[in-house]
N, C-alpha and C. Protein backbone atom coordinates (compact mmCIF):
# COMPACT_ATOMS: atom_id res chain seq x y z
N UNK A 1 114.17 78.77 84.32
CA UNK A 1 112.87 78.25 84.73
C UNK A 1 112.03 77.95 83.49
N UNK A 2 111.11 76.80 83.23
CA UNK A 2 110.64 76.36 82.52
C UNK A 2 109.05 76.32 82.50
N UNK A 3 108.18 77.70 81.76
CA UNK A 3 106.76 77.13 82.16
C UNK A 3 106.23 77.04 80.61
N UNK A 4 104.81 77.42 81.05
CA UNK A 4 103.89 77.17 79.68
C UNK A 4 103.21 78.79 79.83
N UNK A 5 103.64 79.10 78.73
CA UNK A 5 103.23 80.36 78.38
C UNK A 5 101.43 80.17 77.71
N UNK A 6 101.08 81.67 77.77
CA UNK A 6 99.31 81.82 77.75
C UNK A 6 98.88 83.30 76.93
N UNK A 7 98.21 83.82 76.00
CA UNK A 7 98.19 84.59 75.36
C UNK A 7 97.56 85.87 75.86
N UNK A 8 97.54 86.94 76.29
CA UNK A 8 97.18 88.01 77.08
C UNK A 8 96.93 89.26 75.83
N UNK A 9 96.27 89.93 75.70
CA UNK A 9 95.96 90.70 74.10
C UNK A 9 95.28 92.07 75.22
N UNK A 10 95.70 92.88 74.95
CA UNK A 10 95.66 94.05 75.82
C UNK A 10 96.05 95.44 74.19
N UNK A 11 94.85 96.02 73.76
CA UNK A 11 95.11 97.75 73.09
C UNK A 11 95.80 97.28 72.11
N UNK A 12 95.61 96.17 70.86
CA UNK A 12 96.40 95.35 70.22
C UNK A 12 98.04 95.23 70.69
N UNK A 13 98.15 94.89 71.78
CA UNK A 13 99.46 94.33 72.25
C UNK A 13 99.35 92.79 72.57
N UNK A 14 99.93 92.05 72.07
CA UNK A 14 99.78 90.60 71.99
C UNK A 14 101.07 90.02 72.75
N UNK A 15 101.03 90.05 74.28
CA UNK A 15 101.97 89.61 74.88
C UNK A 15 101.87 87.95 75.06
N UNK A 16 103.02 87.07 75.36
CA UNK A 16 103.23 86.05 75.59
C UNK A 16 102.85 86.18 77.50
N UNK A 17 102.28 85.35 78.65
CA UNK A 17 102.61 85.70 79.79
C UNK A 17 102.67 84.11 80.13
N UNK A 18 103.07 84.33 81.68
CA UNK A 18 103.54 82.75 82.54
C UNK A 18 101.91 82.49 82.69
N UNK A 19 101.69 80.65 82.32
CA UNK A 19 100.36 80.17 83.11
C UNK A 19 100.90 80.24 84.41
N UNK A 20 100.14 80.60 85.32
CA UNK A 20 99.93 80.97 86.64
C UNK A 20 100.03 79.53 87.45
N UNK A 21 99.78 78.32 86.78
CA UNK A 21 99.97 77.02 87.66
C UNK A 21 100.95 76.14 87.20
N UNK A 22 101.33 77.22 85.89
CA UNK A 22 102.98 76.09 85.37
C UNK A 22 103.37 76.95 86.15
N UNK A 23 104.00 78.50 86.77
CA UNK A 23 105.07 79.00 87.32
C UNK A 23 105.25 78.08 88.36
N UNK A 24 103.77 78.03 89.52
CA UNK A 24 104.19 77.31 90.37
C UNK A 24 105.06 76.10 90.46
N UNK A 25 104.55 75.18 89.60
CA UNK A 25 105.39 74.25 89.08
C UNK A 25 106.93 74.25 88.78
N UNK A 26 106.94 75.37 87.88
CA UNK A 26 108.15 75.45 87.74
C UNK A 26 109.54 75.46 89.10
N UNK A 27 108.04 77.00 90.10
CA UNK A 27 109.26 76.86 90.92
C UNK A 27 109.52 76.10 92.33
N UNK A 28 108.50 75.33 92.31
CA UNK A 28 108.24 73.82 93.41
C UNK A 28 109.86 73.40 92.67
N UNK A 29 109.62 72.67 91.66
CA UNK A 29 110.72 72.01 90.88
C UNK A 29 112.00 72.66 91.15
N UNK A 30 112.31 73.96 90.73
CA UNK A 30 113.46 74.83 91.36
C UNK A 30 113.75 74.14 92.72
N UNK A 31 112.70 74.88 93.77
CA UNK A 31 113.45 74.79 95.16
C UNK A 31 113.80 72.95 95.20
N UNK A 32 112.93 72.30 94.53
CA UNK A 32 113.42 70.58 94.93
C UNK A 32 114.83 70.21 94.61
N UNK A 33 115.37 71.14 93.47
CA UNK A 33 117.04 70.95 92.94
C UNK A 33 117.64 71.64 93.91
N UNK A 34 117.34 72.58 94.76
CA UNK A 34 117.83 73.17 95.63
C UNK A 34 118.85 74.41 94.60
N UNK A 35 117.76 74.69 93.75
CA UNK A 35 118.31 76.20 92.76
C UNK A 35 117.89 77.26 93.72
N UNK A 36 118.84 78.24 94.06
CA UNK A 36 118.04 79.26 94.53
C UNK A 36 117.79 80.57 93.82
N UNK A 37 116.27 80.65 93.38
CA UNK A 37 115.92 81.36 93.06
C UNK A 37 114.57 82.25 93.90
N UNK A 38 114.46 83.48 93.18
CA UNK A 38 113.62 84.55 94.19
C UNK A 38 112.49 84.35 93.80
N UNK A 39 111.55 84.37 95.04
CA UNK A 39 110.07 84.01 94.12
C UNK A 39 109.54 84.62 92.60
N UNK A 40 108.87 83.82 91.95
CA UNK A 40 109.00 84.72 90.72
C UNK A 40 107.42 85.93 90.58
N UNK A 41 107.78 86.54 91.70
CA UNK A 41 106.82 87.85 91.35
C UNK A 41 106.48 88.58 90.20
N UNK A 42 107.26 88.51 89.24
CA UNK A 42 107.56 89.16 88.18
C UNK A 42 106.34 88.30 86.90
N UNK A 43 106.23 87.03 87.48
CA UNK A 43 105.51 86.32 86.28
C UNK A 43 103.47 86.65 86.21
N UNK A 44 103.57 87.75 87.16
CA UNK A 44 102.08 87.93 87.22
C UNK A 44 101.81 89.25 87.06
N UNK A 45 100.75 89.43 85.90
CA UNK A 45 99.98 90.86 85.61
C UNK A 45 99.46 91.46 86.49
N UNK A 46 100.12 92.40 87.52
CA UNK A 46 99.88 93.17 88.89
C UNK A 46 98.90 93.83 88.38
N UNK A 47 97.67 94.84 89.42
CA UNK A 47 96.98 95.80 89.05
C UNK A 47 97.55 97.03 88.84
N UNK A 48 98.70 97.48 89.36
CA UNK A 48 99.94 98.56 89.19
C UNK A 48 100.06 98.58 87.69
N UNK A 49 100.26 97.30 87.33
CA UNK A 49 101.09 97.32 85.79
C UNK A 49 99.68 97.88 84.54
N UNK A 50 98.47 97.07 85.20
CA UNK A 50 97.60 97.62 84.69
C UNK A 50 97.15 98.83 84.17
N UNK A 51 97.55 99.55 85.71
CA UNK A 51 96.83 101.28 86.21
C UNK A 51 97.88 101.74 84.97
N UNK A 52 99.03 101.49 85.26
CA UNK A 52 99.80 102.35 84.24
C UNK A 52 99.78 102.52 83.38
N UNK A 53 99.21 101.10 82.27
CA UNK A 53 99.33 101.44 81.03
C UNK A 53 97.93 101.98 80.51
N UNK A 54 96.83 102.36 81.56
CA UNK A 54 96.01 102.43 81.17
C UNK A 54 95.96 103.89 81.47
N UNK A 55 97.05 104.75 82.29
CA UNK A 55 97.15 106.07 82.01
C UNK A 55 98.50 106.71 80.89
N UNK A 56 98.91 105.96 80.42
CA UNK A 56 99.76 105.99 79.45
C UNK A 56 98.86 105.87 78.13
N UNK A 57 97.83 105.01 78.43
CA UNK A 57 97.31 105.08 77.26
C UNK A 57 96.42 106.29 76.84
N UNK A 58 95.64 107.08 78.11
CA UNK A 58 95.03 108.34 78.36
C UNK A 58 95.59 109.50 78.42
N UNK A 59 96.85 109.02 78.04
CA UNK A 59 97.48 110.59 78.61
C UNK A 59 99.27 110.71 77.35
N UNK A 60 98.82 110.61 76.21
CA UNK A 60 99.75 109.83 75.47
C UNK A 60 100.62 111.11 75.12
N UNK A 61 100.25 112.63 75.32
CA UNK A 61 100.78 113.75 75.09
C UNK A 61 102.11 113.48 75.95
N UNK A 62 102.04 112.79 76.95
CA UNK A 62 103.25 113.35 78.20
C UNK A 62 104.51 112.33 77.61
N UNK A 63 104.15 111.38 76.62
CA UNK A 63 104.85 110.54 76.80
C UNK A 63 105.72 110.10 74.96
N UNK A 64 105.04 111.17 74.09
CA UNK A 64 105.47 111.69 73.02
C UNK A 64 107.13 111.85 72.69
N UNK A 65 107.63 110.63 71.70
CA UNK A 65 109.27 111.32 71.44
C UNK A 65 109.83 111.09 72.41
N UNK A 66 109.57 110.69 73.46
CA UNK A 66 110.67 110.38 75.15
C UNK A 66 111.51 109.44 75.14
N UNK A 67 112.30 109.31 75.29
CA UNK A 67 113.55 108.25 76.13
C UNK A 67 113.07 108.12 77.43
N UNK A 68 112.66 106.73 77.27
CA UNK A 68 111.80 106.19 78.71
C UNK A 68 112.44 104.85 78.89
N UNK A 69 112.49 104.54 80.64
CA UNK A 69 113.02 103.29 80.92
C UNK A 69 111.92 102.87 81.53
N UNK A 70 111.50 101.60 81.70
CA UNK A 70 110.97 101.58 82.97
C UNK A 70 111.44 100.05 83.77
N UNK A 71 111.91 99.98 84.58
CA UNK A 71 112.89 99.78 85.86
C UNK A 71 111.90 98.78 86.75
N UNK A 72 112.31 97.83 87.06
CA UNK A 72 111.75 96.42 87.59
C UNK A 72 110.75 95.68 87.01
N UNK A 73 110.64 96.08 85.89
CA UNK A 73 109.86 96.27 84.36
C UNK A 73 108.64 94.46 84.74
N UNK A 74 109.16 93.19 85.03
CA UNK A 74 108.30 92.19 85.32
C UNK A 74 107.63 91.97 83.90
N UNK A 75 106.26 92.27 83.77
CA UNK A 75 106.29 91.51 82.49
C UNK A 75 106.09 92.87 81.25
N UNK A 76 106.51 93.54 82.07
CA UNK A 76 106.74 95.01 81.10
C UNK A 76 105.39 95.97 80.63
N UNK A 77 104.05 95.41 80.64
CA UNK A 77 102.74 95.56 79.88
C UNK A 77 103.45 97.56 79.71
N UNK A 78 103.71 98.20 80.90
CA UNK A 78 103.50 99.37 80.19
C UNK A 78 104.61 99.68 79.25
N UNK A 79 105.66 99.40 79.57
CA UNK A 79 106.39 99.40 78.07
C UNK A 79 106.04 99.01 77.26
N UNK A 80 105.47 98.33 76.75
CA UNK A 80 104.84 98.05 75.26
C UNK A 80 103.68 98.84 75.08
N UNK A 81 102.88 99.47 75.80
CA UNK A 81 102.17 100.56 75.74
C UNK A 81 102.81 101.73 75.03
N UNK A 82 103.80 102.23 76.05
CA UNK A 82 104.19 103.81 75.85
C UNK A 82 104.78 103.41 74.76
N UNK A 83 105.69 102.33 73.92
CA UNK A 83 106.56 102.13 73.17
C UNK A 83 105.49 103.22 71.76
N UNK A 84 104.19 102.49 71.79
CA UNK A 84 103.23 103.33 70.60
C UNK A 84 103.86 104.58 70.39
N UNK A 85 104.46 105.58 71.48
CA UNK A 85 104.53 107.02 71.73
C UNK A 85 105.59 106.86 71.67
N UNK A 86 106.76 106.73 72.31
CA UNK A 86 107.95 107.03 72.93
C UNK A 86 109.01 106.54 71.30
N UNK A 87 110.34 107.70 71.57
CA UNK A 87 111.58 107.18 70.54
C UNK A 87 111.83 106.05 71.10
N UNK A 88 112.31 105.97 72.44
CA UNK A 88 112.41 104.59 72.64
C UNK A 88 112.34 104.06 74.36
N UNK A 89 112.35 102.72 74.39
CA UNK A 89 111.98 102.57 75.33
C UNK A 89 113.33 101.33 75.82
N UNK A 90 113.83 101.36 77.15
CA UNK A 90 114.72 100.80 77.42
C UNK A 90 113.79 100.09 78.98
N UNK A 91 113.58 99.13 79.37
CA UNK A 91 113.16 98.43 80.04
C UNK A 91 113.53 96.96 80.49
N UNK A 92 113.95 96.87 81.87
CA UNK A 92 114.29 96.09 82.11
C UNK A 92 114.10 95.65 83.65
N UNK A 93 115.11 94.36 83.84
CA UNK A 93 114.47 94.06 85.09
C UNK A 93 116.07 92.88 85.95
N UNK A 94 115.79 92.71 87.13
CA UNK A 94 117.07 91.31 87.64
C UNK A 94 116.84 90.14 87.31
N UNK A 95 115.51 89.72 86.83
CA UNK A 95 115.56 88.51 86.87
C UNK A 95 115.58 88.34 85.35
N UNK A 96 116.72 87.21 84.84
CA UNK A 96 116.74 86.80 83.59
C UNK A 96 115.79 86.03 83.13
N UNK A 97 114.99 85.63 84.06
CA UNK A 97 113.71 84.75 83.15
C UNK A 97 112.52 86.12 82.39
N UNK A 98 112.47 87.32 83.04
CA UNK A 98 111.86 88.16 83.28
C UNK A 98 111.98 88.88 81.86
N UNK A 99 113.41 88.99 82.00
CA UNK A 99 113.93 89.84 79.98
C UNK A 99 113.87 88.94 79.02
N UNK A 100 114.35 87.54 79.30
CA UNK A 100 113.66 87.21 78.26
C UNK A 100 112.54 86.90 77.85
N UNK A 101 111.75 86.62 78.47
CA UNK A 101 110.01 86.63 78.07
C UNK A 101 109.73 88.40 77.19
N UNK A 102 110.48 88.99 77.94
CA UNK A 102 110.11 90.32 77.10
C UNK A 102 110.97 90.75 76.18
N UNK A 103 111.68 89.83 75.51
CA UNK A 103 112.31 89.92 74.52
C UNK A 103 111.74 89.17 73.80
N UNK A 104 111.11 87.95 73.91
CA UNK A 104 110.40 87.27 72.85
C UNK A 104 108.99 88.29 72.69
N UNK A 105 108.16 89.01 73.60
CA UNK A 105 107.17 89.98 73.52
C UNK A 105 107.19 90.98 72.41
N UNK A 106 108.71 91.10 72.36
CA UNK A 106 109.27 92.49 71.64
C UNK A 106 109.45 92.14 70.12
N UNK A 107 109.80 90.64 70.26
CA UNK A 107 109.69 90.43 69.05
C UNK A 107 108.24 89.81 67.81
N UNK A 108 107.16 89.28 68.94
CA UNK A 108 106.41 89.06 68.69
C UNK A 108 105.15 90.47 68.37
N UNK A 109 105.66 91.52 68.75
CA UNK A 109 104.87 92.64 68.26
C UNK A 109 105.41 93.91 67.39
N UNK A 110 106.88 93.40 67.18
CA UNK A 110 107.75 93.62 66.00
C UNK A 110 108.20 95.38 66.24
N UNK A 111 108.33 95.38 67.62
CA UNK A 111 108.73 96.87 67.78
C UNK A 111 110.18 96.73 67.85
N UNK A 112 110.34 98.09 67.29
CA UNK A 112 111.70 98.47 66.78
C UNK A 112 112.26 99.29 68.06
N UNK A 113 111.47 99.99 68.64
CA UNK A 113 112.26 100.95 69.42
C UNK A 113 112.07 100.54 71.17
N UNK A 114 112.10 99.08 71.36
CA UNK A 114 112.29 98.77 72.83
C UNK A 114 113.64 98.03 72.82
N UNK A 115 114.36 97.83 73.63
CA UNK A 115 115.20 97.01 74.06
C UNK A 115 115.49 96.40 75.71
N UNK A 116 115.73 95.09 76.00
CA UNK A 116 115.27 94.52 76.76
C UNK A 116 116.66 94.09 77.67
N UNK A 117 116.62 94.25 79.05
CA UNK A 117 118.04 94.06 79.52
C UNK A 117 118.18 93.94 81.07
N UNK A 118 118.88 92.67 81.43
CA UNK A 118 118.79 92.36 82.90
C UNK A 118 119.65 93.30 83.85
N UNK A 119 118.84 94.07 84.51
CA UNK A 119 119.56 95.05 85.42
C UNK A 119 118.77 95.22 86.66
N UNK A 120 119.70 95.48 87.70
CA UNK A 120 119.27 95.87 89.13
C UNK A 120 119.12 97.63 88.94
N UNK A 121 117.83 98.02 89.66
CA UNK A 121 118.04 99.26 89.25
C UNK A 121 118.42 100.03 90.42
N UNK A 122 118.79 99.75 91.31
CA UNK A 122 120.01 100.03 92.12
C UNK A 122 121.55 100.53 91.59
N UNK A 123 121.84 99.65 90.32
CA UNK A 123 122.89 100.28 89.24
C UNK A 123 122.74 101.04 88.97
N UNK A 124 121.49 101.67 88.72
CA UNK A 124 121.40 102.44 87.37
C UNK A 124 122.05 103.61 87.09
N UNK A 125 122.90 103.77 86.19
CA UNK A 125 123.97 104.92 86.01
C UNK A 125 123.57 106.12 85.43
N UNK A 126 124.17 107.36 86.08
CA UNK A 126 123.85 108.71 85.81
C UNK A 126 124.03 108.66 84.70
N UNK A 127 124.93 108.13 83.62
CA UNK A 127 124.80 108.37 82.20
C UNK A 127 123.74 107.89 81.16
N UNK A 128 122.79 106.94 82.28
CA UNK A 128 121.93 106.02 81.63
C UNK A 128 120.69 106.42 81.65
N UNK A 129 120.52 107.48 82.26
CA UNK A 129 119.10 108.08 82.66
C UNK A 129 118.40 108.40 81.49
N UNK A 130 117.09 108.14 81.56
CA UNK A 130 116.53 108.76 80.60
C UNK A 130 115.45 109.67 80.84
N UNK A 131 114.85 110.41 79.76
CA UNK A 131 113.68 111.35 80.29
C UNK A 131 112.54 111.44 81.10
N UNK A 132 112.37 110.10 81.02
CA UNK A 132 111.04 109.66 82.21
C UNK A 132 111.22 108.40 82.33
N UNK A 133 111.23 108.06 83.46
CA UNK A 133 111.10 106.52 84.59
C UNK A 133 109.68 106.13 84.73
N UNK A 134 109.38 104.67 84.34
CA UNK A 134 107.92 104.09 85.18
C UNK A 134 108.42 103.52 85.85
N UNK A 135 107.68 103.47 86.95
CA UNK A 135 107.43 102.30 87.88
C UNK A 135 106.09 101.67 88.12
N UNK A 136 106.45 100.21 88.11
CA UNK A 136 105.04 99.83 88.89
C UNK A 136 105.45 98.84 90.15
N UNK A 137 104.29 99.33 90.87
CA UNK A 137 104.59 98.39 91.91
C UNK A 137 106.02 98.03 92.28
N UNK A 138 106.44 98.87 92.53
CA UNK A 138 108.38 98.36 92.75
C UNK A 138 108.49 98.56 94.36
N UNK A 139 107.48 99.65 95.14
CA UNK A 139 107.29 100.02 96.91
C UNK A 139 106.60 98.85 97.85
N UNK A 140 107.11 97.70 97.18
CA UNK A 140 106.27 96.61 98.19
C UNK A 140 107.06 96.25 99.38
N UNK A 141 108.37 96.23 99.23
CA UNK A 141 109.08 95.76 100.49
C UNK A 141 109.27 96.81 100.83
N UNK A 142 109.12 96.85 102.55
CA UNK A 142 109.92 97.89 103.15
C UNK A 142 111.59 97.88 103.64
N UNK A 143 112.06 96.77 103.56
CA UNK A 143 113.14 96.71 103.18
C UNK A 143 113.64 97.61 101.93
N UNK A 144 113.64 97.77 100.96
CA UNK A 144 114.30 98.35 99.63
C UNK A 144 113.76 99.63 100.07
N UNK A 145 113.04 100.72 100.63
CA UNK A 145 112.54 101.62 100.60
C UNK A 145 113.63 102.40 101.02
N UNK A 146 114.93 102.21 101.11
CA UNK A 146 115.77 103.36 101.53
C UNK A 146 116.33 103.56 100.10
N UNK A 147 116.52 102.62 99.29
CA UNK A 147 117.28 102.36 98.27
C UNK A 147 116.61 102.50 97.34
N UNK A 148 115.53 102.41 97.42
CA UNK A 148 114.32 103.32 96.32
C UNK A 148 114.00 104.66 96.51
N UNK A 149 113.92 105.29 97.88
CA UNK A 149 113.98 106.49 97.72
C UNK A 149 115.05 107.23 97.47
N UNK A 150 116.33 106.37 97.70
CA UNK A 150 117.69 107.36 96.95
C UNK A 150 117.75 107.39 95.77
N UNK A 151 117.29 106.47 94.75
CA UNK A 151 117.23 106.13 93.32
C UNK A 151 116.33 107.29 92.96
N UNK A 152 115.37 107.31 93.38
CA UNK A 152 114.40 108.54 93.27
C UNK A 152 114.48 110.05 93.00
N UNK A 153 115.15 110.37 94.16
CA UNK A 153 115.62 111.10 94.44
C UNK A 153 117.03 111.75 93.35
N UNK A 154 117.52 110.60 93.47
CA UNK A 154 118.89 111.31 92.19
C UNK A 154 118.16 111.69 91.11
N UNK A 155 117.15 110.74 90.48
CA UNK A 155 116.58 110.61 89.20
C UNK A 155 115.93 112.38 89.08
N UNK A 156 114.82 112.39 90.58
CA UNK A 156 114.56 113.65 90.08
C UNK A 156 115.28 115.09 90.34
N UNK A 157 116.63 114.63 90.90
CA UNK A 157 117.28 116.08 90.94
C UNK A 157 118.31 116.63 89.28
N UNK A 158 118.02 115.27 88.77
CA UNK A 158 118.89 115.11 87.07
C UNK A 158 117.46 115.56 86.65
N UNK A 159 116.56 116.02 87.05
CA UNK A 159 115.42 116.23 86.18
C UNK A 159 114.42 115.24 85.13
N UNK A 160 114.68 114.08 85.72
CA UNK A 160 113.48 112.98 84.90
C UNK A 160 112.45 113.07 85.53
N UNK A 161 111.67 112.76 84.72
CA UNK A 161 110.03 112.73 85.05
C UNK A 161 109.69 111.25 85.36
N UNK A 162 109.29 111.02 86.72
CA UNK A 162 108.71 109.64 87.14
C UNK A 162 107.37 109.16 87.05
N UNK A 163 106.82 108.34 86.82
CA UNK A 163 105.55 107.81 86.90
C UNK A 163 105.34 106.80 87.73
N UNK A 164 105.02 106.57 88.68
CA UNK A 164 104.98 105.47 89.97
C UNK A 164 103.65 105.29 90.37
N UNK A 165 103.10 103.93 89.83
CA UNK A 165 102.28 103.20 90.24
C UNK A 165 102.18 102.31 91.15
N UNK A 166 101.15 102.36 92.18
CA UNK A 166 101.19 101.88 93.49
C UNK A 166 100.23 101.25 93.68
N UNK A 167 99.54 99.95 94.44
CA UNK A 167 98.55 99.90 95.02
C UNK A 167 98.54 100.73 96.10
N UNK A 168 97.38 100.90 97.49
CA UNK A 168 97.21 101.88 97.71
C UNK A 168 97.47 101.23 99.39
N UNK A 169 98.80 100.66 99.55
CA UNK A 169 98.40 100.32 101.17
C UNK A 169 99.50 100.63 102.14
N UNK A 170 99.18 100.52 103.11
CA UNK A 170 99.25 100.87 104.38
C UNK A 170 100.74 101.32 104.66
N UNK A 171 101.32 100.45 104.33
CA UNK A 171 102.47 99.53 104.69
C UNK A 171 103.78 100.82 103.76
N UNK A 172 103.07 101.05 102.58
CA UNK A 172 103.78 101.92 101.97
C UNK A 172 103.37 103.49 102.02
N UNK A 173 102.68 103.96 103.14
CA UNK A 173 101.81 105.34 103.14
C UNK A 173 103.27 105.84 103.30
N UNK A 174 104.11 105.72 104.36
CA UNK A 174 105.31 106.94 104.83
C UNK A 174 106.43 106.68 103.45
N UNK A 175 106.58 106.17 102.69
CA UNK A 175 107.11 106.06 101.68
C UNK A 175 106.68 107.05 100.94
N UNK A 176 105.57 107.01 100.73
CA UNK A 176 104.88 107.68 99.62
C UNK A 176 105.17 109.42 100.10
N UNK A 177 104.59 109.76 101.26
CA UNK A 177 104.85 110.92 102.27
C UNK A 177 106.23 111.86 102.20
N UNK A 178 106.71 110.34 102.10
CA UNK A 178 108.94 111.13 101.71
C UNK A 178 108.35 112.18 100.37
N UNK A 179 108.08 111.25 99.16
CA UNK A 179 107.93 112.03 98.34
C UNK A 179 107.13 113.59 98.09
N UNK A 180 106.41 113.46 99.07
CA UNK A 180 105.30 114.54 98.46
C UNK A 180 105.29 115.66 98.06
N UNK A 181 107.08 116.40 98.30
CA UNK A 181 107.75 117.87 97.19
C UNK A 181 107.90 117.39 96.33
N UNK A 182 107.84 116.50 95.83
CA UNK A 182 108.23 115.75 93.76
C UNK A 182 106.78 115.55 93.24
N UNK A 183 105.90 115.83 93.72
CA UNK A 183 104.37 114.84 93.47
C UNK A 183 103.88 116.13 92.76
N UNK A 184 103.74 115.97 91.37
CA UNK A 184 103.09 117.27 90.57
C UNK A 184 101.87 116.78 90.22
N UNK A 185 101.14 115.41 90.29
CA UNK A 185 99.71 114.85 90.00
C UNK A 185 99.92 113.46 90.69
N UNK A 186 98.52 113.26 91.11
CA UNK A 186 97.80 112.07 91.14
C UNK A 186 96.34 111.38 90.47
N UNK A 187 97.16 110.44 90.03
CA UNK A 187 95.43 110.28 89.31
C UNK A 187 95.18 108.45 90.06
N UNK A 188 93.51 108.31 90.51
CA UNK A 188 93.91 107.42 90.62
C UNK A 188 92.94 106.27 89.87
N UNK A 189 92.94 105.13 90.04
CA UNK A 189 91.87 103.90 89.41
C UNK A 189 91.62 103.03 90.75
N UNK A 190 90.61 102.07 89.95
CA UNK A 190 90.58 100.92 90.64
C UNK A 190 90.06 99.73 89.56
N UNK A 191 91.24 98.90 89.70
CA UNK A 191 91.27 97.87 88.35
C UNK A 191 90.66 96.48 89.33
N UNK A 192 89.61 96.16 87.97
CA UNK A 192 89.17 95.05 88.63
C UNK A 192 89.77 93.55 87.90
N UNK A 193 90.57 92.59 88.85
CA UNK A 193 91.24 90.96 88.08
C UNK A 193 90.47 90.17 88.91
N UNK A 194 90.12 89.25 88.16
CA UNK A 194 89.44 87.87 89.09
C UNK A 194 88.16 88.11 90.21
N UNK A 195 87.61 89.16 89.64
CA UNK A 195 86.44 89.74 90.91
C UNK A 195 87.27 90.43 92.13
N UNK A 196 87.93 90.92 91.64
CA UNK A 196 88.98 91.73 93.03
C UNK A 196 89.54 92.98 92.33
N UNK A 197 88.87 93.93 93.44
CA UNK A 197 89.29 95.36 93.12
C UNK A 197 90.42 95.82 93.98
N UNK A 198 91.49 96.41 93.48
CA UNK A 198 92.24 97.11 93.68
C UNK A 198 92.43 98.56 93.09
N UNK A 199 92.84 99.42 94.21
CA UNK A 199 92.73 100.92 94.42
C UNK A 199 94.30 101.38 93.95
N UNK A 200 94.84 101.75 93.08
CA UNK A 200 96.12 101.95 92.25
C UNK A 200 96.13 103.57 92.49
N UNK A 201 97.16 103.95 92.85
CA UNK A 201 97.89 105.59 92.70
C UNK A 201 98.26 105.49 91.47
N UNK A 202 98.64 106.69 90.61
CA UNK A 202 99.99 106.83 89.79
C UNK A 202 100.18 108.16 90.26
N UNK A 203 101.49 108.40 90.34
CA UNK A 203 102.02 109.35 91.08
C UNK A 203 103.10 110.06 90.25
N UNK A 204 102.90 111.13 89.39
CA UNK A 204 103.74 111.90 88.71
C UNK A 204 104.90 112.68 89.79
N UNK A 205 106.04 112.45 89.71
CA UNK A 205 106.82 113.15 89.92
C UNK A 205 108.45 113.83 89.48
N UNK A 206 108.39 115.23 89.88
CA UNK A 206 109.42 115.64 88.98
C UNK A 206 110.07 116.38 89.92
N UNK A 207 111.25 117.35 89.17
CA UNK A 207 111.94 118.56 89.91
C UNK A 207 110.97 119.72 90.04
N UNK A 208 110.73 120.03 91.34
CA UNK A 208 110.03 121.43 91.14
C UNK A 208 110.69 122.63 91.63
C-alpha cells in the first residue's frame, strides 16, 4: 500500500505516521484492483496507544532492563516509548505495511534495542515470550476474544507481566471480567484527539 506519510513528535519520539486521507486513498485503490486487503486499522494513532505510552512514561520503574514485546503493535507509539527503559523491545504486528513503517521509525530515531517483525500473535511461541506483553487496543472484535483470552492466559501462567490498554466499552466489559484473577492494577485516563474524549483502562496483569 502506498500513502503519504506526516510527522507526529510525541516525548522526543519523532515517528513517521499514515496521512489519514492518503490511507483512504490508498485503500479505495486496493479494493478497485480487487487486492484483498484488511482494513488498515493499524494506520491510526488510537487513544489506547496513547493511554499506554503515557503510563509507561509515568511509571518507568516497572519497565526497567525488561524484554518486552508488544503484540498487534499498529503504529507501535508505545514501543518506542518503553524502548527509553527496556533491554529490548521486540514488537510487532500481521500486517506488513504495519512493520515496515516501524522499521523505518526505528531507524529514524536510531534505537538500537527494538526490532520489528510481521507476526500473528496467535503464533506466538512459548520460547518467544518475553517478560512483559503490551497491548493496546487488541479487545475490539468479539470474534478474536476466545483466542485472546487463551494467549493471555498462557502468557500469564509462564509468568509475564501484561499491560492491556482498552477503551472503555460495552461490547468488551465480559472480556475484561474473564480476567479479573490476573488484574493486579488499574489505572485509568481519558485522552483527548480531535475534540473527542475517550475513557482508556490499562490493566496490569500477572500470575498471582
Amino acid at each position: 500500500m502506498e500513502f503519504i506519510s506526516m510527522d507526529f513528535f510525541y516525548d522526543g519520539i519523532h515517528l513517521k505516521i499514515p496521512e489519514p486521507e492518503s490511507i483512504k486513498d490508498a485503500y479505495k485503490k486496493a479494493l478497485n484492483l480487487d487486492e484483498k486487503i484488511p482494513f488498515p486499522y493499524w494506520s491510526k494513532l488510537w487513544p489506547a496507544a496513547k493511554a499506554l505510552a503515557l503510563f509507561i512514561a509515568q511509571n518507568p520503574n516497572l519497565f526497567y532492563n525488561k524484554k518486552i514485546a508488544e503484540l498487534g503493535a499498529g503504529l507501535a507509539l508505545p514501543s518506542f516509548v518503553v524502548a527509553q527503559f527496556a533491554s529490548h523491545v521486540d514488537t510487532s504486528d500481521y500486517i506488513h505495511d504495519a512493520v515496515e513503517l516501524i522499521k523505518t521509525n526505528i531507524k529514524i530515531n536510531g534505537f538500537q534495542n527494538i526490532s520489528a517483525r510481521v507476526l500473528n500473535w496467535t503464533n506466538l511461541k512459548p520460547n518467544e515470550y518475553p517478560e512483559i506483553v503490551l497491548l493496546s487496543d487488541v479487545n475490539y472484535e468479539p470474534s478474536g476474544f476466545d483466542a485472546l483470552y487463551l494467549l493471555i492466559s498462557k502468557l500469564i501462567a509462564s509468568d509475564v507481566s501484561i499491560f492491556l490498554a482498552t477503551p472503555q466499552r460495552l461490547q468488551g466489559a465480559n472480556f475484561i471480567n474473564l480476567l479479573q484473577n490476573s488484574i493486579v492494577s488499574t489505572t485509568n485516563y481519558t485522552i483527548e484527539i480531535n475534540n473527542s474524549s475517550t475513557p482508556i483502562s490499562i490493566f496490569h496483569l500477572q500470575n498471582q
